[in-house]
C-alpha atoms as a PDB file:
ATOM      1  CA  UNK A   1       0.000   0.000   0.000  1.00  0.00           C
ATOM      2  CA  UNK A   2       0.984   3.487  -1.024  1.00  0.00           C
ATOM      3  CA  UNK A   3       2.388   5.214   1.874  1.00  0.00           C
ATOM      4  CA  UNK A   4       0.208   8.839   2.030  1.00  0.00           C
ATOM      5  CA  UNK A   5       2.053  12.133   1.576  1.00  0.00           C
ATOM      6  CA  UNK A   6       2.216  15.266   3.230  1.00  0.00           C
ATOM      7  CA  UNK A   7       0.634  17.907   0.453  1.00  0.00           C
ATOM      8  CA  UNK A   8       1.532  20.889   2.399  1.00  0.00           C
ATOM      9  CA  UNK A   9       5.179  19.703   3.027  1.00  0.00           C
ATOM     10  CA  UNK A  10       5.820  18.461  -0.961  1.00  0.00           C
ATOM     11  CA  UNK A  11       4.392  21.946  -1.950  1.00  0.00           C
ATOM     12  CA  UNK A  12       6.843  24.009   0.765  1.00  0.00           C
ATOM     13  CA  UNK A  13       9.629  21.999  -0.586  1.00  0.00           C
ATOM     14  CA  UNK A  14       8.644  22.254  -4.103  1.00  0.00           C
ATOM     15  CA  UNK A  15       8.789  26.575  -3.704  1.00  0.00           C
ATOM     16  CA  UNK A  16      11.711  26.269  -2.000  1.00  0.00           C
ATOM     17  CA  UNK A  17      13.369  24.265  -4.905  1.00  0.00           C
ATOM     18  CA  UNK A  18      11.809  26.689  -7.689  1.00  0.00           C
ATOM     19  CA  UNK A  19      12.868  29.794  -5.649  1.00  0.00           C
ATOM     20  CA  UNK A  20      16.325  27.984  -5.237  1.00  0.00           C
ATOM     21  CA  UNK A  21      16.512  26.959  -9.265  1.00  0.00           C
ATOM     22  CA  UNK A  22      15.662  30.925 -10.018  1.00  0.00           C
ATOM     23  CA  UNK A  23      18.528  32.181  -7.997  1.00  0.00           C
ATOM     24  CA  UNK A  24      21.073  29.543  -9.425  1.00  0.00           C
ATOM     25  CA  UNK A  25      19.804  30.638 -13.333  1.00  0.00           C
ATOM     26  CA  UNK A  26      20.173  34.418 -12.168  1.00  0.00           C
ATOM     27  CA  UNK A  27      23.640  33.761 -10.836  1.00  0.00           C
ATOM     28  CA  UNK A  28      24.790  32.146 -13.778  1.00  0.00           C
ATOM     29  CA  UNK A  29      25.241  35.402 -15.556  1.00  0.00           C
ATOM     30  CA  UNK A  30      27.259  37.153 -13.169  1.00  0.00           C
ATOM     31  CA  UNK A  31      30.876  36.453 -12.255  1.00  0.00           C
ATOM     32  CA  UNK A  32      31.553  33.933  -9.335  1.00  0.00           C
ATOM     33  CA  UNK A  33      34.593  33.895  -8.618  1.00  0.00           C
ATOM     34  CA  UNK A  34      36.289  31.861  -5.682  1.00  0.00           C
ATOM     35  CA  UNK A  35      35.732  31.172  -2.052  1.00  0.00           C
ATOM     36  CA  UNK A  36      38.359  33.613  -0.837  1.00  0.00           C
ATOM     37  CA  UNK A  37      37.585  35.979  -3.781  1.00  0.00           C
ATOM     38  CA  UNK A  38      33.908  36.144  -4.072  1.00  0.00           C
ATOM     39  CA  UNK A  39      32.200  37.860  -7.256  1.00  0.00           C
ATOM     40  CA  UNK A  40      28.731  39.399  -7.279  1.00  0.00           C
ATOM     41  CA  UNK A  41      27.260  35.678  -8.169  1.00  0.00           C
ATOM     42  CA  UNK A  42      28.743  33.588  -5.552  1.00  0.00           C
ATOM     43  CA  UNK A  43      27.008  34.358  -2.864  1.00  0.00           C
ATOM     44  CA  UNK A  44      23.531  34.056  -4.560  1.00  0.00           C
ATOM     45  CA  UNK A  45      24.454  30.733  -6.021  1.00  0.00           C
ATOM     46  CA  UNK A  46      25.650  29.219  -2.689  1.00  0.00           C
ATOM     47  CA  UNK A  47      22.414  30.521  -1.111  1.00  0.00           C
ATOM     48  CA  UNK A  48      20.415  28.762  -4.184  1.00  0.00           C
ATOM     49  CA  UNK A  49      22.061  25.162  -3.278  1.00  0.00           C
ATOM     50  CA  UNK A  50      21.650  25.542   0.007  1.00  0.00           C
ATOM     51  CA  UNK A  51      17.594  26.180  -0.677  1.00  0.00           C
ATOM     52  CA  UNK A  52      17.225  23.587  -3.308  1.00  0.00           C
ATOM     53  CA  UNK A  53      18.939  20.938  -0.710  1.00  0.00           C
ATOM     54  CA  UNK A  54      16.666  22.320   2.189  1.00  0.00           C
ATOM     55  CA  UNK A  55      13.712  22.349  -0.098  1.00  0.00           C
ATOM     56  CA  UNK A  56      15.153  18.505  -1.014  1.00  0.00           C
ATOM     57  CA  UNK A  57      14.842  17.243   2.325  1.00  0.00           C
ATOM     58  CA  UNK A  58      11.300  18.693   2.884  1.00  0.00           C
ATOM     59  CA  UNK A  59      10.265  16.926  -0.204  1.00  0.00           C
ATOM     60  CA  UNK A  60      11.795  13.750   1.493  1.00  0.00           C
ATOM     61  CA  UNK A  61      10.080  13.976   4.418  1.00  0.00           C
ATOM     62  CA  UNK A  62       6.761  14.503   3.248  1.00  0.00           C
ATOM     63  CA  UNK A  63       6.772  11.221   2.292  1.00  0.00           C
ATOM     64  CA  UNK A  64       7.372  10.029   5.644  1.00  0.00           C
ATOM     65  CA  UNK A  65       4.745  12.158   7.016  1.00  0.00           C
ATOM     66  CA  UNK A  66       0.933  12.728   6.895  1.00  0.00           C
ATOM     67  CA  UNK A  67      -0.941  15.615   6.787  1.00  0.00           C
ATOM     68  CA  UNK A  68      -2.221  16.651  10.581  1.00  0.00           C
ATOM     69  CA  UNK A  69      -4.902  18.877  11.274  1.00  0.00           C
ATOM     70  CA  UNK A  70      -4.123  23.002  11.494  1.00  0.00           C
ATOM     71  CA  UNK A  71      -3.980  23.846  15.468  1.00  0.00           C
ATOM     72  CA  UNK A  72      -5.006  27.151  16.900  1.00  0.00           C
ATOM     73  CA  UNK A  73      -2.948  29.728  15.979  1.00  0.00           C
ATOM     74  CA  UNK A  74       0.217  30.902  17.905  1.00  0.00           C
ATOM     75  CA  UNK A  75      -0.543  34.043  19.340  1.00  0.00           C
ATOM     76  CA  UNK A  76       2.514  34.063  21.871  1.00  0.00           C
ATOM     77  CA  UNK A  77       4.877  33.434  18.908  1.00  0.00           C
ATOM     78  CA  UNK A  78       2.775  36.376  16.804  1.00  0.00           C
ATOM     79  CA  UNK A  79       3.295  38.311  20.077  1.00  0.00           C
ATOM     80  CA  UNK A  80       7.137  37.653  20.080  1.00  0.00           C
ATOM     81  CA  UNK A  81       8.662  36.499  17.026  1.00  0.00           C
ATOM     82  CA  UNK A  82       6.712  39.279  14.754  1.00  0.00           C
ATOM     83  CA  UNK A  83       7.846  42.588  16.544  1.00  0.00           C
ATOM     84  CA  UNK A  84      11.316  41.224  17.468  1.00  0.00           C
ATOM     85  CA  UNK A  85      12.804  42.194  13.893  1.00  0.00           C
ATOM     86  CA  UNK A  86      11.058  45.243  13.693  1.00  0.00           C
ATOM     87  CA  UNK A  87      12.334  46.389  17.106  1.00  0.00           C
ATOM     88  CA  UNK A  88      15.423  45.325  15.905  1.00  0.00           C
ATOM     89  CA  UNK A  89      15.320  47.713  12.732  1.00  0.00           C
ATOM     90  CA  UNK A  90      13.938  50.578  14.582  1.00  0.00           C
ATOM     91  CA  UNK A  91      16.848  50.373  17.643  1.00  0.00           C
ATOM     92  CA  UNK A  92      20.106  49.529  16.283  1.00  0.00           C
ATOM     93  CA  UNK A  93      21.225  53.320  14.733  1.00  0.00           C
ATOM     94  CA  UNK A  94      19.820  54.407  18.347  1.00  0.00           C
ATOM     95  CA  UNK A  95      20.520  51.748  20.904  1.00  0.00           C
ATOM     96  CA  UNK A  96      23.839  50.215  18.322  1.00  0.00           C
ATOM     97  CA  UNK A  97      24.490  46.744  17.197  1.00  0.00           C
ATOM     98  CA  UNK A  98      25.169  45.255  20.233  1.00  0.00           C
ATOM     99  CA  UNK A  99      22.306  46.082  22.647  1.00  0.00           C
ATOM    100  CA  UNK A 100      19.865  45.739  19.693  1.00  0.00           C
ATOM    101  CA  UNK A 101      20.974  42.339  19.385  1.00  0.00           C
ATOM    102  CA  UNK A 102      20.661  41.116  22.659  1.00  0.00           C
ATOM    103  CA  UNK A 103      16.926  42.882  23.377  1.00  0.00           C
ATOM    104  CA  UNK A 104      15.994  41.493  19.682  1.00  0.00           C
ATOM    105  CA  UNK A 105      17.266  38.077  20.659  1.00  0.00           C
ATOM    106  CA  UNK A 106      15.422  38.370  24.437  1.00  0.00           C
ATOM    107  CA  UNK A 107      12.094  39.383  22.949  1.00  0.00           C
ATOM    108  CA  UNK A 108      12.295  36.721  20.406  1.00  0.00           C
ATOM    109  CA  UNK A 109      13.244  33.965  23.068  1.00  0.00           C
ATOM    110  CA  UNK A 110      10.016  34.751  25.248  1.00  0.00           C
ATOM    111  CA  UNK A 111       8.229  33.144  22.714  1.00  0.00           C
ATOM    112  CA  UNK A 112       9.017  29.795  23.505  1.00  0.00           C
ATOM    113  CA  UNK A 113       6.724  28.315  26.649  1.00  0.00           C
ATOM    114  CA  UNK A 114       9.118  26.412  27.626  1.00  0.00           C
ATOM    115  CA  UNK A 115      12.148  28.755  28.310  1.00  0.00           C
ATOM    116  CA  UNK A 116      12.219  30.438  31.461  1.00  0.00           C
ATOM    117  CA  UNK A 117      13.689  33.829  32.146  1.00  0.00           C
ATOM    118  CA  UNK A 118      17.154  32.731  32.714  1.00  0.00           C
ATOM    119  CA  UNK A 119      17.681  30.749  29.550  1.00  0.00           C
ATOM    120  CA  UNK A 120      16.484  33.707  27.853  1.00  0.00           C
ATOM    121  CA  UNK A 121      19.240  35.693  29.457  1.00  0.00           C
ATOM    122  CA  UNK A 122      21.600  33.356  28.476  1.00  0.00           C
ATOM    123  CA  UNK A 123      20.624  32.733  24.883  1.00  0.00           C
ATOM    124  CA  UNK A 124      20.394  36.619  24.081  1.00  0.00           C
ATOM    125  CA  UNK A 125      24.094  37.209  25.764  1.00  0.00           C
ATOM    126  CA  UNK A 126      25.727  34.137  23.484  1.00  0.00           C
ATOM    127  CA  UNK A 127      23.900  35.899  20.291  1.00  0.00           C
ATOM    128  CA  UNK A 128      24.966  39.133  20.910  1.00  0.00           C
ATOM    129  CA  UNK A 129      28.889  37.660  21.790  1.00  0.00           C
ATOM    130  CA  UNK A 130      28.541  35.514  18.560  1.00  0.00           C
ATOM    131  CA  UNK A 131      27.375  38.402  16.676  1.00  0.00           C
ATOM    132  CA  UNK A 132      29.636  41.139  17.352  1.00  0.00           C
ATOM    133  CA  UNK A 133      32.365  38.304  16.819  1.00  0.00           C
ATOM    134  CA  UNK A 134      30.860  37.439  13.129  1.00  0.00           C
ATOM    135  CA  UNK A 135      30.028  40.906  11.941  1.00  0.00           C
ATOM    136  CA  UNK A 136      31.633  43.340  13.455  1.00  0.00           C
ATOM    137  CA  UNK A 137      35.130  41.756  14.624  1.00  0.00           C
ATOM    138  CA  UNK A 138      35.331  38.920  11.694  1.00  0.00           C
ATOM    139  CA  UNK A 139      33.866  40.844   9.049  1.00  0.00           C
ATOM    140  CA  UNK A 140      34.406  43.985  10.092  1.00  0.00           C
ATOM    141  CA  UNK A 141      31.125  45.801   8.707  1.00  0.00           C
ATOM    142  CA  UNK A 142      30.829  49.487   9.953  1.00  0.00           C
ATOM    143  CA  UNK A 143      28.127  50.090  12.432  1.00  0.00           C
ATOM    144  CA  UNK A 144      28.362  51.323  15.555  1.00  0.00           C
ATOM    145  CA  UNK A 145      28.557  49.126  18.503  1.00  0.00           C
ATOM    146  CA  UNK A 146      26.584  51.256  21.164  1.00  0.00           C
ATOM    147  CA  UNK A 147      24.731  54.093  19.620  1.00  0.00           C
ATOM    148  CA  UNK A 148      24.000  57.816  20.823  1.00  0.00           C
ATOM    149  CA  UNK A 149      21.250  56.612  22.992  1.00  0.00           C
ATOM    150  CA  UNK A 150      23.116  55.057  25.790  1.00  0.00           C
ATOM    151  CA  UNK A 151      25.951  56.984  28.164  1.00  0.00           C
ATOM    152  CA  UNK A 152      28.619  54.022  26.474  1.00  0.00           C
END
């Protein structure tokens, strides 16, 4: 017997895979260059493998998978997960990178049920470390650290 399959999953996977095949035929016209010397079409056609592998796997699974039924909808992640990018956007010239990271990542965080206050605390002080590392130490981008709304 024909095992069932997970409509909603194969059609996720399916976009991601299209989206994923668009990118790579865009890039193709554009210099790639090399890993250490990236041109303007490397970076979308690494991004374009990596969605038409991730939109792979979801293909793969719904397979494996049947459809369930649509639950009630997540207000507390609405609440949370929604806002935390925008607060994000409208904080970091004002607050700079590195509390806007850390409040971002704390707001986000209290979405979950399951963490407490403490493993929010902990979680938003690794992603701001890990982020100033990344993008402003190891890449060096030019933003501002602490911004002209804080004493720093």
């Amino acid at each position: 017997m024909a095992r069932p399959i997970n409509k909603t999953d194969a059609a996720a996977g399916g976009l991601f895979i299209a989206v994923g095949v668009l990118f790579a035929v865009q890039s193709m016209g554009m210099e790639i260059g090399t890993a250490l010397r990236m041109g303007p079409g490397y970076f979308p056609l690494v991004l374009s493998g990596v969605m038409i592998l991730l939109g792979a796997a979801i293909v793969f699974t719904a397979f494996s998978s049947e459809d369930e039924p649509v639950g009630t909808l997540a207000w507390r992640g609405m609440m949370f997960i929604l806002p935390a990018p925008i607060f994000f956007g409208l904080t970091v010239r004002g607050l700079g990178f590195v509390p806007s990271i850390f409040f971002t990542t704390l707001i986000a965080a209290r979405a979950a049920l399951k963490m407490s206050w403490l493993a929010s605390l902990i979680l938003s002080v690794a992603v701001m470390i890990f982020c100033t590392l990344v993008f402003s130490v190891g890449l060096g981008l030019p933003f501002r650290r602490f911004g002209p709304w804080l004493p720093v």
